[in-house]
N, C-alpha and C. Protein backbone atom coordinates (compact mmCIF):
# COMPACT_ATOMS: atom_id res chain seq x y z
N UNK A 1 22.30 -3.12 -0.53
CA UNK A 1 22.54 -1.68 -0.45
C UNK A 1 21.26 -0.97 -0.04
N UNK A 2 21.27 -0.53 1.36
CA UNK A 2 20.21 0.22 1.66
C UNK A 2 19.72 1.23 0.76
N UNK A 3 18.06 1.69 0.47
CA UNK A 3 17.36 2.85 -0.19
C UNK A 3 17.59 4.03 0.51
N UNK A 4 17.29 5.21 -0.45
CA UNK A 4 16.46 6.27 0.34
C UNK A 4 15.00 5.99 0.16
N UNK A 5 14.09 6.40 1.75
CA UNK A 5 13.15 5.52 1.85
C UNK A 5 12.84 7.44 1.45
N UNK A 6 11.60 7.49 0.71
CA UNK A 6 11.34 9.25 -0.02
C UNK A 6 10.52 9.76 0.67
N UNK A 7 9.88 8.90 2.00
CA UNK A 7 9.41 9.78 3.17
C UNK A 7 7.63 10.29 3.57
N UNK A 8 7.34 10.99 3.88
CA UNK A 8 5.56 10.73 3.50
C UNK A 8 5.30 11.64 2.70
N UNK A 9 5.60 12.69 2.37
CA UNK A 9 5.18 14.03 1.27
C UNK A 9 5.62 13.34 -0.28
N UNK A 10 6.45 12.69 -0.65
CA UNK A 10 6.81 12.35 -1.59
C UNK A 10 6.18 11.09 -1.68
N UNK A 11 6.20 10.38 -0.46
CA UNK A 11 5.33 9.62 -0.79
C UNK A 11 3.50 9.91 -1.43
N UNK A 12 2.85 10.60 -0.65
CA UNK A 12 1.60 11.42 -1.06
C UNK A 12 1.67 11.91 -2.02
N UNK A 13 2.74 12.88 -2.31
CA UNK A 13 2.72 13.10 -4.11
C UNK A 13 2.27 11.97 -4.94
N UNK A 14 3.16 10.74 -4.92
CA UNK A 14 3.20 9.84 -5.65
C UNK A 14 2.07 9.28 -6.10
N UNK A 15 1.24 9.11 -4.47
CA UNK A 15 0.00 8.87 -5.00
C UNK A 15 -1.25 9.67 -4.80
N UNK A 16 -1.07 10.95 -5.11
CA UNK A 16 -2.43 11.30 -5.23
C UNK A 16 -2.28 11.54 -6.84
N UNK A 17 -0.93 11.14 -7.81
CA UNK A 17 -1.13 11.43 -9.09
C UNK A 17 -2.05 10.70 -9.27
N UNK A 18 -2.56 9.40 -8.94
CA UNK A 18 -3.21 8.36 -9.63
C UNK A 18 -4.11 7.87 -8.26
N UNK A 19 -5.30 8.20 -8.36
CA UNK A 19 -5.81 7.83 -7.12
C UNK A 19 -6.11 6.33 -6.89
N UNK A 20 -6.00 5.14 -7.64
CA UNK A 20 -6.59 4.20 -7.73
C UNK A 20 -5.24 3.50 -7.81
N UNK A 21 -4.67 2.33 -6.45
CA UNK A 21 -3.73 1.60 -6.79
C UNK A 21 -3.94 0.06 -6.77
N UNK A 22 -3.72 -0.17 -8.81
CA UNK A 22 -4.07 -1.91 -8.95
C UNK A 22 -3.34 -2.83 -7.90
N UNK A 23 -4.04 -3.64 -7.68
CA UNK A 23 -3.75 -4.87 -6.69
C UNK A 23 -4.66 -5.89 -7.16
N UNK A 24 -2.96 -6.73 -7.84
CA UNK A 24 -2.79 -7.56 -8.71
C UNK A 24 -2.34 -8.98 -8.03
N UNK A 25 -3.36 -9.85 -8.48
CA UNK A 25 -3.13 -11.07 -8.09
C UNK A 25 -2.71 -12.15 -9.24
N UNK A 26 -3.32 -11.96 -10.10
CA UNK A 26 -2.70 -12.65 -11.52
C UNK A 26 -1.38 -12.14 -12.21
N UNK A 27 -0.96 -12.84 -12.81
CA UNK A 27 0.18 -12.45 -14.13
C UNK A 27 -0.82 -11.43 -15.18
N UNK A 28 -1.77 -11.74 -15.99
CA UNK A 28 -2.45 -11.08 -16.45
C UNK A 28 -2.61 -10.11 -16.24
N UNK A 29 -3.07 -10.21 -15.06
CA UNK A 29 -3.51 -8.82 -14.43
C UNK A 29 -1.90 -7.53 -14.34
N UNK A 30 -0.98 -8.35 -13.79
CA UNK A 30 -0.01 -7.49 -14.02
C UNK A 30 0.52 -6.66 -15.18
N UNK A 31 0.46 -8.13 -16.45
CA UNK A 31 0.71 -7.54 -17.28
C UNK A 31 -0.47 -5.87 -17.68
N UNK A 32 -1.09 -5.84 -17.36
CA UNK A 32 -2.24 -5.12 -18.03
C UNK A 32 -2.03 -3.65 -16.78
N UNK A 33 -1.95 -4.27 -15.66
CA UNK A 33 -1.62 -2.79 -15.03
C UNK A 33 -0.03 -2.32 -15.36
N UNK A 34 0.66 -3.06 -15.75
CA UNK A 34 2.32 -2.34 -16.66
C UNK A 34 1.78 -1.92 -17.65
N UNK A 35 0.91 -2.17 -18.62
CA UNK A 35 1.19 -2.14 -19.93
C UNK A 35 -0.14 -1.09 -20.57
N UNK A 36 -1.07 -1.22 -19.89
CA UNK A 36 -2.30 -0.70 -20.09
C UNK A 36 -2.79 0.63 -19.21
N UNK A 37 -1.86 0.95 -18.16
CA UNK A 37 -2.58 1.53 -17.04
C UNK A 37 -1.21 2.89 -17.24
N UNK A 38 -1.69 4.20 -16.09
CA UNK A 38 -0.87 5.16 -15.86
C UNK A 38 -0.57 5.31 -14.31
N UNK A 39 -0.87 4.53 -13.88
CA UNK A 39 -0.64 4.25 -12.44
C UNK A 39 0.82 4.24 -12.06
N UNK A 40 1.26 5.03 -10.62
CA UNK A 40 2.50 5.10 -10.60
C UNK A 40 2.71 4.23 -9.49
N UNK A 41 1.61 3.34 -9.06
CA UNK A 41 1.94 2.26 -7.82
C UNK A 41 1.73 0.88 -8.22
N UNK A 42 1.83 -0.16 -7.95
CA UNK A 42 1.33 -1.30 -8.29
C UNK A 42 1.54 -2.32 -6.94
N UNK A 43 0.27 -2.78 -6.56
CA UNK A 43 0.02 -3.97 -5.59
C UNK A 43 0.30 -5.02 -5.63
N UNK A 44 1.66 -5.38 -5.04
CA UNK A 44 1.51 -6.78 -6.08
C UNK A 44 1.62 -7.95 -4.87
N UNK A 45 0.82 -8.75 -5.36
CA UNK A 45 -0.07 -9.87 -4.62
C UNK A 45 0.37 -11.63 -5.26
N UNK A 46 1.20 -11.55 -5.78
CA UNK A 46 1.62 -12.52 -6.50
C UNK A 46 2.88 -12.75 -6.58
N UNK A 47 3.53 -14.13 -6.80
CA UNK A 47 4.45 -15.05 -6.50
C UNK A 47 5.04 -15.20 -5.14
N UNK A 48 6.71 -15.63 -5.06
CA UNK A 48 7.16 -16.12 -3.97
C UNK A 48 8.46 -15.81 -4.00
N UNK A 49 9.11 -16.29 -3.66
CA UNK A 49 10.68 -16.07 -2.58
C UNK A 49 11.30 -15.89 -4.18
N UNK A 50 11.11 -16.86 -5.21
CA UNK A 50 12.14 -17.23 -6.38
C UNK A 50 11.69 -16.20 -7.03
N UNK A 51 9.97 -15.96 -7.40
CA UNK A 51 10.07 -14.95 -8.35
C UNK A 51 9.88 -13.20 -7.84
N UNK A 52 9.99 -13.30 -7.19
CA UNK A 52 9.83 -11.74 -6.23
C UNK A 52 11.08 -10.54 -7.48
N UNK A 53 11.90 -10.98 -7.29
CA UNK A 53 13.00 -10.08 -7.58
C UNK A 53 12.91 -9.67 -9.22
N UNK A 54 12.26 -10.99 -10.34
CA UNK A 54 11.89 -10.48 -11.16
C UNK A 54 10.73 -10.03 -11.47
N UNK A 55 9.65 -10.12 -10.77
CA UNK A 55 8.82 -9.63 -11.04
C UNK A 55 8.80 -7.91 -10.44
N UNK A 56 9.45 -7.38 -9.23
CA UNK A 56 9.88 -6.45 -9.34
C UNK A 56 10.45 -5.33 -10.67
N UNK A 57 11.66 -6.38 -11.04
CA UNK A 57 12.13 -5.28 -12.14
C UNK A 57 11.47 -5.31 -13.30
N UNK A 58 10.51 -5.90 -13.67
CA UNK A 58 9.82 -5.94 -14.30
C UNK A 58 8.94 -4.45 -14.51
N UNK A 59 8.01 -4.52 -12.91
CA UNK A 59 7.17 -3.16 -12.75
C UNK A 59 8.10 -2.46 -12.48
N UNK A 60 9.49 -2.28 -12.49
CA UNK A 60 10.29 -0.87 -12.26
C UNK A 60 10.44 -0.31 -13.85
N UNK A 61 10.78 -1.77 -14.59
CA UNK A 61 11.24 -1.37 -15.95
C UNK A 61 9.40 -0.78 -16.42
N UNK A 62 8.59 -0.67 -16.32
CA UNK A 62 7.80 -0.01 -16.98
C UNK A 62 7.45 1.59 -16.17
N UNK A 63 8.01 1.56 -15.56
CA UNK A 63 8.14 3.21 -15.17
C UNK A 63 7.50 2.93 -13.83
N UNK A 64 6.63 2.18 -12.79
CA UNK A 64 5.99 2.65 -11.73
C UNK A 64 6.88 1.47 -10.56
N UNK A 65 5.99 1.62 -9.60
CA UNK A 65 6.77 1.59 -7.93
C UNK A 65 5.89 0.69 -7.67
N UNK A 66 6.92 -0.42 -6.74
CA UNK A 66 6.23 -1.66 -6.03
C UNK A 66 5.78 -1.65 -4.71
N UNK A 67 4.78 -2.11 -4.85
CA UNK A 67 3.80 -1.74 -2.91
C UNK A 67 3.55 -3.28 -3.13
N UNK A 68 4.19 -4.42 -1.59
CA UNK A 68 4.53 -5.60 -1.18
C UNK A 68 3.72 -5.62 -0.10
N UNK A 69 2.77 -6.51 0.51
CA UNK A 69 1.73 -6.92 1.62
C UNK A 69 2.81 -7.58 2.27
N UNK A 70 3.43 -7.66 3.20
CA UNK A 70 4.22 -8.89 3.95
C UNK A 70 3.65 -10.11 3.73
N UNK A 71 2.53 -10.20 3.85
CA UNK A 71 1.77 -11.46 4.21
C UNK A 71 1.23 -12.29 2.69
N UNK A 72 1.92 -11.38 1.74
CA UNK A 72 1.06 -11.96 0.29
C UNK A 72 2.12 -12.97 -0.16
N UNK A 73 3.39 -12.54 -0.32
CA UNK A 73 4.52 -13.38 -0.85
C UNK A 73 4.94 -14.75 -0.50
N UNK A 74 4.28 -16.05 -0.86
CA UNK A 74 5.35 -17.03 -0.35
C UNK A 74 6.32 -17.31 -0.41
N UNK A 75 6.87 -17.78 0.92
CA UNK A 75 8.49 -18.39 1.09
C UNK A 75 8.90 -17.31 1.91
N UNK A 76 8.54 -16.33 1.93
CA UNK A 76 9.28 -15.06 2.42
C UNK A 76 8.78 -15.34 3.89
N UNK A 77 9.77 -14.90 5.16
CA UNK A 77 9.71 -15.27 6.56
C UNK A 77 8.94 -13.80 7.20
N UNK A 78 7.89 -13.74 7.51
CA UNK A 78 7.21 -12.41 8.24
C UNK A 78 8.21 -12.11 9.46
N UNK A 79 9.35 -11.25 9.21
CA UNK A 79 10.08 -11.31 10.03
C UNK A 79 11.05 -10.18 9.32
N UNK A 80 12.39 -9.10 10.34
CA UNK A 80 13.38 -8.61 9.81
C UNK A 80 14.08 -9.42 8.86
N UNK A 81 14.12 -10.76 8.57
CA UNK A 81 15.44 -10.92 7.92
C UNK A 81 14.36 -10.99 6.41
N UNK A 82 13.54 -11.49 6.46
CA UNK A 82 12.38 -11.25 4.95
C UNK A 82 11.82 -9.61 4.13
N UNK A 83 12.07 -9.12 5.67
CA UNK A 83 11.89 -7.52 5.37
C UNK A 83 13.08 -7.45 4.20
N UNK A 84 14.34 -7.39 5.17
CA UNK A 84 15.66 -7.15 4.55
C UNK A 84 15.63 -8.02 3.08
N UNK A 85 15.02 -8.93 3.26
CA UNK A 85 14.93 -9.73 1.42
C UNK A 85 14.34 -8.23 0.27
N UNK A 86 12.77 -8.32 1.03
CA UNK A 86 12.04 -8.05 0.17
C UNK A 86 12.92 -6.42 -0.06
N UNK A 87 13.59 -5.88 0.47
CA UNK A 87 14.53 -4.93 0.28
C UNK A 87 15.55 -4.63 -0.57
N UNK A 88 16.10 -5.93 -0.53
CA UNK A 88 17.30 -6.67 -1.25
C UNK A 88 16.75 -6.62 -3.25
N UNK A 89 15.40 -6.82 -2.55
CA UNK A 89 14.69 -7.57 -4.07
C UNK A 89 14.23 -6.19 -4.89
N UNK A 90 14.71 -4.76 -4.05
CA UNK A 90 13.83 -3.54 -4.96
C UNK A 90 12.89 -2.96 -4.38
N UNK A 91 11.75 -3.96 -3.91
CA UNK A 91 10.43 -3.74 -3.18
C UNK A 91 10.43 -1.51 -2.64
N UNK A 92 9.45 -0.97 -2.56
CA UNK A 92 10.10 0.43 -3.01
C UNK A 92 9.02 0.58 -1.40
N UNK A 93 7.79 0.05 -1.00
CA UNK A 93 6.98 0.23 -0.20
C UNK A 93 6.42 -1.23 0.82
N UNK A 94 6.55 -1.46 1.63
CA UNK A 94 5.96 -3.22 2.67
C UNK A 94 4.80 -2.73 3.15
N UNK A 95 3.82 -3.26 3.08
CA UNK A 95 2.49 -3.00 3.91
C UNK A 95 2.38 -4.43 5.05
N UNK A 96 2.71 -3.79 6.21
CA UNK A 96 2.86 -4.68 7.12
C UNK A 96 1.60 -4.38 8.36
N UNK A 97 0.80 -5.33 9.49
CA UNK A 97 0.09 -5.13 10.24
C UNK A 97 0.53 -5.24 11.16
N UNK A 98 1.75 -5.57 11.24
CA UNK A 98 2.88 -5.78 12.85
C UNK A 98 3.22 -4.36 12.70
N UNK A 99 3.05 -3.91 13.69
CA UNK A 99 3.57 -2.33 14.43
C UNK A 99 5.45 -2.45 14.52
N UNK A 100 5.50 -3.46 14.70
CA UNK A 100 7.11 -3.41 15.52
C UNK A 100 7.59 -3.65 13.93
N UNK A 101 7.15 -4.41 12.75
CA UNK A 101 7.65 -4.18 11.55
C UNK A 101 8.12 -2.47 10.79
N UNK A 102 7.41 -2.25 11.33
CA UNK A 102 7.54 -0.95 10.67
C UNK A 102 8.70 0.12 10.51
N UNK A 103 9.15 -0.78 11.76
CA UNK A 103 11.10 -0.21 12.23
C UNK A 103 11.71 -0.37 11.00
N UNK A 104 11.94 -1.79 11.13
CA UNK A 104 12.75 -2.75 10.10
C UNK A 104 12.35 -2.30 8.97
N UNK A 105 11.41 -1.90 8.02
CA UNK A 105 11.23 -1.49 6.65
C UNK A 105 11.64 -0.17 6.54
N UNK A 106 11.54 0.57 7.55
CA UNK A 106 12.41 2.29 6.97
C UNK A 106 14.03 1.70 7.26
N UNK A 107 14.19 0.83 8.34
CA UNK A 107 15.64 0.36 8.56
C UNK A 107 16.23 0.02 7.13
N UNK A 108 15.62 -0.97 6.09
CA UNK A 108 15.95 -1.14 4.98
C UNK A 108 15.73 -0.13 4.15
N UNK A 109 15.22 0.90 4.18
CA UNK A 109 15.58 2.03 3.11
C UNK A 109 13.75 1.94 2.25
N UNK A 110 12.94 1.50 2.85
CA UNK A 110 11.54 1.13 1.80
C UNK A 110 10.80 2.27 2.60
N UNK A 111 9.52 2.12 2.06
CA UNK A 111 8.15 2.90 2.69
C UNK A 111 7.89 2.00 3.45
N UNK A 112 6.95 2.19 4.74
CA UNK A 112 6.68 1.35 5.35
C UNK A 112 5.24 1.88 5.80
N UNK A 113 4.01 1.28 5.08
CA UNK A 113 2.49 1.35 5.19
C UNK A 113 1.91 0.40 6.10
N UNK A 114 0.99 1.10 7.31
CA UNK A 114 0.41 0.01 8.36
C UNK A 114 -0.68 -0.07 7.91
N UNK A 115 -1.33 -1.38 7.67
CA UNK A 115 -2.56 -1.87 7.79
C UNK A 115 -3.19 -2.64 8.75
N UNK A 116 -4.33 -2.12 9.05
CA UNK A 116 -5.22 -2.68 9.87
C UNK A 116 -6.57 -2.43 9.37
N UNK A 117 -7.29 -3.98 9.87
CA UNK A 117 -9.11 -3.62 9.88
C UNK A 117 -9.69 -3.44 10.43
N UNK A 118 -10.40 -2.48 9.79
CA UNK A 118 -11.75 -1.40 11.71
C UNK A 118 -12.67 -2.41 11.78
N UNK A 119 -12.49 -3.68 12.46
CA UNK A 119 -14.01 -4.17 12.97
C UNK A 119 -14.60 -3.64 13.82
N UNK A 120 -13.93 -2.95 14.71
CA UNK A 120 -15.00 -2.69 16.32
C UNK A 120 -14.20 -1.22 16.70
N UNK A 121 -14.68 -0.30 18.26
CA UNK A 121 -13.84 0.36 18.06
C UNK A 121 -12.46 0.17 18.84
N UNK A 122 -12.52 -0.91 19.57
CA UNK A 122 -11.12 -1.49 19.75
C UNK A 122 -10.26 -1.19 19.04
N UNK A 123 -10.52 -2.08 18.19
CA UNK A 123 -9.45 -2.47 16.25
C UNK A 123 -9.23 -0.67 16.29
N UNK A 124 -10.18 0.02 16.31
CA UNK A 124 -10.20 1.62 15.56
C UNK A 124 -9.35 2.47 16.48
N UNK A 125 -9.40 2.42 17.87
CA UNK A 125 -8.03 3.09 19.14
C UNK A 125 -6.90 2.14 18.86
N UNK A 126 -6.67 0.79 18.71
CA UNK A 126 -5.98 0.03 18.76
C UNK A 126 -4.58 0.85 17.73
N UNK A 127 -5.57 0.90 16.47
CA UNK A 127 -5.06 1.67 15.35
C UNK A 127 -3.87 2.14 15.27
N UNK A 128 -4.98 3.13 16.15
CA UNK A 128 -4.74 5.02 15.99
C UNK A 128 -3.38 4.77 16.66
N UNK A 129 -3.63 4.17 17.91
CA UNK A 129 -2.16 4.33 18.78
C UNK A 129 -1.40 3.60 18.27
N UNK A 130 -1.32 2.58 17.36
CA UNK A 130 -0.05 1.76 16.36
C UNK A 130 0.51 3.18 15.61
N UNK A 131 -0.36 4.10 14.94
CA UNK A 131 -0.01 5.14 14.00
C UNK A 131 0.55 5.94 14.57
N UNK A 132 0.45 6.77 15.94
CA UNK A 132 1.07 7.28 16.70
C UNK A 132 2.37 7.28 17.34
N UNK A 133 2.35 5.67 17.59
CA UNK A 133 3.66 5.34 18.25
C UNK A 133 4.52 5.01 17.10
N UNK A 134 4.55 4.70 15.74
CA UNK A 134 5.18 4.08 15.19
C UNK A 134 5.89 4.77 13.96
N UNK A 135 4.76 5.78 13.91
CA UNK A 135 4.80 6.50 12.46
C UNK A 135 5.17 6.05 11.61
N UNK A 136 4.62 5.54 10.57
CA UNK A 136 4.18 4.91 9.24
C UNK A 136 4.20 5.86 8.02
N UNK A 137 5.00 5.57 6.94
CA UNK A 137 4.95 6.24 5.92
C UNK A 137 3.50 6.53 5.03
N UNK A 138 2.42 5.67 5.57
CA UNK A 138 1.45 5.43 5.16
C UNK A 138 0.48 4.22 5.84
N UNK A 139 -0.88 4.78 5.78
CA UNK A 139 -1.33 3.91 6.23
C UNK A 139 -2.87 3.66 5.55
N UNK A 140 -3.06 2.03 5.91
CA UNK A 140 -4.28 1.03 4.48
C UNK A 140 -5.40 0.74 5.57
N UNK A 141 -6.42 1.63 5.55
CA UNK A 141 -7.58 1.18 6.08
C UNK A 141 -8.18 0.18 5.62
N UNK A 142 -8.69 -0.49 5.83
CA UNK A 142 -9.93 -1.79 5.35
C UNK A 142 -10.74 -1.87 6.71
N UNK A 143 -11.99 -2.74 5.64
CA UNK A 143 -12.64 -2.37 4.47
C UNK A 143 -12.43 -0.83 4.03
N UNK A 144 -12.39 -0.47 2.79
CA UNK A 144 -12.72 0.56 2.33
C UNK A 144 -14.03 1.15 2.72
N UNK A 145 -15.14 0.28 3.20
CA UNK A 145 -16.23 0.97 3.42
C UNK A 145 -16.27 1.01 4.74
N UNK A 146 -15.57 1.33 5.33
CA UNK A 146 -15.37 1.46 6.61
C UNK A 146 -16.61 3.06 6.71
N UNK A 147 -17.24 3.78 8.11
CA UNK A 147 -17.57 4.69 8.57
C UNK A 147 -16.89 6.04 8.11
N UNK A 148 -17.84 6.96 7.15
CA UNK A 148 -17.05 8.11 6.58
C UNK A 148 -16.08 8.52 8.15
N UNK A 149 -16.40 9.09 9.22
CA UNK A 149 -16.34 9.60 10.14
C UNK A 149 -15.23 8.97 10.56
N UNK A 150 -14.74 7.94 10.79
CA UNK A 150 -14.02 7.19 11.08
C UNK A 150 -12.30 7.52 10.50
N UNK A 151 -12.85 7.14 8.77
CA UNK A 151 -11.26 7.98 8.29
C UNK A 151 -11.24 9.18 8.17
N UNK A 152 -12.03 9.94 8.03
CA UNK A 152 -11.59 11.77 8.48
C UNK A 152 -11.04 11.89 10.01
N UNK A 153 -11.53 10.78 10.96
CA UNK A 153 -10.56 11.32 12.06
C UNK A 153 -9.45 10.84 11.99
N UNK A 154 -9.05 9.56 11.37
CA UNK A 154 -7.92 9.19 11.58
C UNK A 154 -6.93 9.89 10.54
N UNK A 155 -7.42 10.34 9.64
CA UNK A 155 -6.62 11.52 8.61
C UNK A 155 -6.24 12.59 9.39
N UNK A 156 -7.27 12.89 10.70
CA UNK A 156 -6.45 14.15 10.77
C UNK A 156 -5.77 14.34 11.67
N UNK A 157 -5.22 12.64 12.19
CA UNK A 157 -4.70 12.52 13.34
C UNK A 157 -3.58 12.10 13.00
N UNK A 158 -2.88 11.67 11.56
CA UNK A 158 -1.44 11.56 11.01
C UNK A 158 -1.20 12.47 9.99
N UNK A 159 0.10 12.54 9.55
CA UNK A 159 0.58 13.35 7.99
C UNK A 159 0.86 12.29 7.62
N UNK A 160 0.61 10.91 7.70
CA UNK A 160 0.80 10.04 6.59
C UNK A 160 -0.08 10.08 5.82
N UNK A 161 -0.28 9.49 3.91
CA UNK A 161 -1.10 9.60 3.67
C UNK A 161 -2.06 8.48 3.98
N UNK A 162 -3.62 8.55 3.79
CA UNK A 162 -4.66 7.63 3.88
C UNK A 162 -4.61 6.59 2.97
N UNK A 163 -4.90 5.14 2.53
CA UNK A 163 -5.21 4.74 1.59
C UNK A 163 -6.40 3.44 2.08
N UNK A 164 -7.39 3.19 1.17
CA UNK A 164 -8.18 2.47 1.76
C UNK A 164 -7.85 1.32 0.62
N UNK A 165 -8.71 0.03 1.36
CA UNK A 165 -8.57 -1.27 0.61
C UNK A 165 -9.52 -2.29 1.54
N UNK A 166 -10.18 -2.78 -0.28
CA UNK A 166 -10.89 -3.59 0.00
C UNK A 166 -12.58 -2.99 -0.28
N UNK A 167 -13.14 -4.01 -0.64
CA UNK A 167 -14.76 -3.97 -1.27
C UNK A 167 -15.00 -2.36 -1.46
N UNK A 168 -13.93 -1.73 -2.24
CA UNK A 168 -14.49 -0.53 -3.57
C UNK A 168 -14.50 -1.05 -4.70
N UNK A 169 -15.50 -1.01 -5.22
CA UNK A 169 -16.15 -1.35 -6.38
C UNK A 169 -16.61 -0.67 -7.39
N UNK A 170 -16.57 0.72 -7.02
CA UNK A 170 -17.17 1.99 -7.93
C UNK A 170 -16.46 3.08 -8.26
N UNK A 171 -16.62 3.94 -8.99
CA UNK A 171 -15.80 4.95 -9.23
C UNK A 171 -16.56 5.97 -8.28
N UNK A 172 -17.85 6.09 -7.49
CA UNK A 172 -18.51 6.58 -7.08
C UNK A 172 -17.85 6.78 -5.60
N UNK A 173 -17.39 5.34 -4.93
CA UNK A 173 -16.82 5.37 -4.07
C UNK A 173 -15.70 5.65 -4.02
N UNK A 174 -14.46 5.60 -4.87
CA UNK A 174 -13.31 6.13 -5.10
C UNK A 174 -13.34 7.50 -4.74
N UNK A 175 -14.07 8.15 -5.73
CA UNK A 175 -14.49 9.85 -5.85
C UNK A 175 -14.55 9.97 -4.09
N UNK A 176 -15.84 9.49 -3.12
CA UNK A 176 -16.03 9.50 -2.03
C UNK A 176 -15.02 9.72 -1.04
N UNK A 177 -14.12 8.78 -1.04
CA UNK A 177 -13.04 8.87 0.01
C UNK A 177 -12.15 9.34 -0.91
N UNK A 178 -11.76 10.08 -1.65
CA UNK A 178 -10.95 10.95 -2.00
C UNK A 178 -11.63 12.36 -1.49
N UNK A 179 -12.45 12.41 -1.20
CA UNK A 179 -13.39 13.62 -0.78
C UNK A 179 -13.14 13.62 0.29
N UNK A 180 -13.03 12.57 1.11
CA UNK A 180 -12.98 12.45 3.37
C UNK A 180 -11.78 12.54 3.23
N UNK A 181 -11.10 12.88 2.59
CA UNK A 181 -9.70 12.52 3.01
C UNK A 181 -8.53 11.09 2.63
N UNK A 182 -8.97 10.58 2.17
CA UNK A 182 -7.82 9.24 1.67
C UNK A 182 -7.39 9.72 0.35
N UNK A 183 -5.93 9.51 0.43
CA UNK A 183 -5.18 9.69 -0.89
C UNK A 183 -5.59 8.90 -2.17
N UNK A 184 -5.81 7.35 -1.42
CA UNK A 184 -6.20 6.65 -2.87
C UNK A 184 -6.80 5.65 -2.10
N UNK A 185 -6.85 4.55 -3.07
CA UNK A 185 -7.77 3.46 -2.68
C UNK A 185 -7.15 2.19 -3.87
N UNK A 186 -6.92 1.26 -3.25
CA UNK A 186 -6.30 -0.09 -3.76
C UNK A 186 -7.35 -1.15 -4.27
N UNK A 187 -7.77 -1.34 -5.54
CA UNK A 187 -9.05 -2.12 -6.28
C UNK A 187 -8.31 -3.24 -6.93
N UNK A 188 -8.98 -4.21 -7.15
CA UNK A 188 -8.20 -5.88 -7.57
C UNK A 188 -9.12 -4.94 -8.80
N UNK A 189 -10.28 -4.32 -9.50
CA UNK A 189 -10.74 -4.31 -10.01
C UNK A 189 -10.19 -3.50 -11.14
N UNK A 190 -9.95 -4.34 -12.81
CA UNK A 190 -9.27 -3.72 -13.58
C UNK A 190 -9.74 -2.32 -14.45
N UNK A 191 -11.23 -2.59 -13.98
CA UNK A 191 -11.93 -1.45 -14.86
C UNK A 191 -11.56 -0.03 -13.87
N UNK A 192 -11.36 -0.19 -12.99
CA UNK A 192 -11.27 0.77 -11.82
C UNK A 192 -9.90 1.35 -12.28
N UNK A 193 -9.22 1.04 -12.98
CA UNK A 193 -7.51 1.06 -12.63
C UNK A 193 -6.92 2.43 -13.60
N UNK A 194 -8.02 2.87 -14.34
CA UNK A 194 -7.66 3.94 -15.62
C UNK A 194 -8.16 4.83 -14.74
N UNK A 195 -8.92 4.79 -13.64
CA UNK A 195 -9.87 5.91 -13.17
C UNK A 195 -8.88 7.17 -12.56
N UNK A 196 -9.48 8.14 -13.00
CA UNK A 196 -8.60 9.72 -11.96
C UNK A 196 -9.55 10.89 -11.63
N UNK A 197 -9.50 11.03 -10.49
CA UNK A 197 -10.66 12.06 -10.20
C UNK A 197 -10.83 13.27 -10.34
């Protein structure tokens, strides 16, 4: 049964309540961002094809929303018919780096967040024009320490919201790109995960 996919403003609500979204690779770790945290997103970076669906209702049953990497889940086929799984399974947001994915995840009723990494400024036009042509409910810069300059232009070149990921480590830097413009920022780091600016 297809979603309503809640679009980019509702999406941005969602997360600028909580600027910091855990991305969770352990069980532990999950448990502790359900159980310990006020976060209304959760990264989840862990299991496969069998346990996807419960570990979903799991983070639904504690009140917050699932954000899925295409590329993290094993068993699952990087492809429409895996989209349509991870759809099937609840999944509420796909962070995919295929442009042409991005169809297929609003097709299933989810958010659909593009990620890409700024190595050069290739990678950085390459981007921009994936974001342009494709429009993305959201989109995951990496590194997080990417060039301030860099995500203020690309912020002000979509209404999706910003989110960065990858080597933030500080609450210093969190604060930072919540300042240039990014909605939030995605930390494996648990001490990071209570933080609100």
């Amino acid at each position: 049964m297809k979603k309503k996919n809640s679009g980019k403003e509702d999406f941005q609500k969602l997360l600028k309540s909580h600027p910091v979204i855990p991305s969770v690779h352990q069980r532990k770790e999950l448990l502790y961002a359900m159980e310990e945290t006020s976060v209304g997103w959760i990264m989840l970076k862990l299991g496969d094809v069998n346990t996807l669906p419960r570990l979903v209702k799991l983070i639904h049953q504690s009140g917050k929303r699932v954000m899925v990497h295409q590329d993290s889940i094993k068993g699952i086929a990087r492809d429409k018919m895996g989209i349509q799984y991870m759809g099937n399974c609840g999944v509420d947001c796909v962070i995919t780096m295929k442009s042409p994915c991005i169809k297929y995840i609003k097709d299933a009723g989810m958010l659909a967040a593009f990620g890409f990494f700024i190595i050069d400024s290739d990678a950085y036009r390459s981007g921009l024009m994936n974001i342009k042509e494709c429009d993305p409910d959201g989109v995951i810069l990496m590194p997080g320490t990417i060039p301030e300059q860099i995500i203020k232009a690309i912020a002000g070149e979509t209404t999706a919201p910003i989110m960065l990921g990858g080597l933030m480590t500080t609450e210093e830097q969190i604060l930072n790109a919540v300042r240039i413009g990014a909605t939030s920022v995605a930390s494996s780091n648990p001490e990071l995960w209570n933080f609100s600016a």
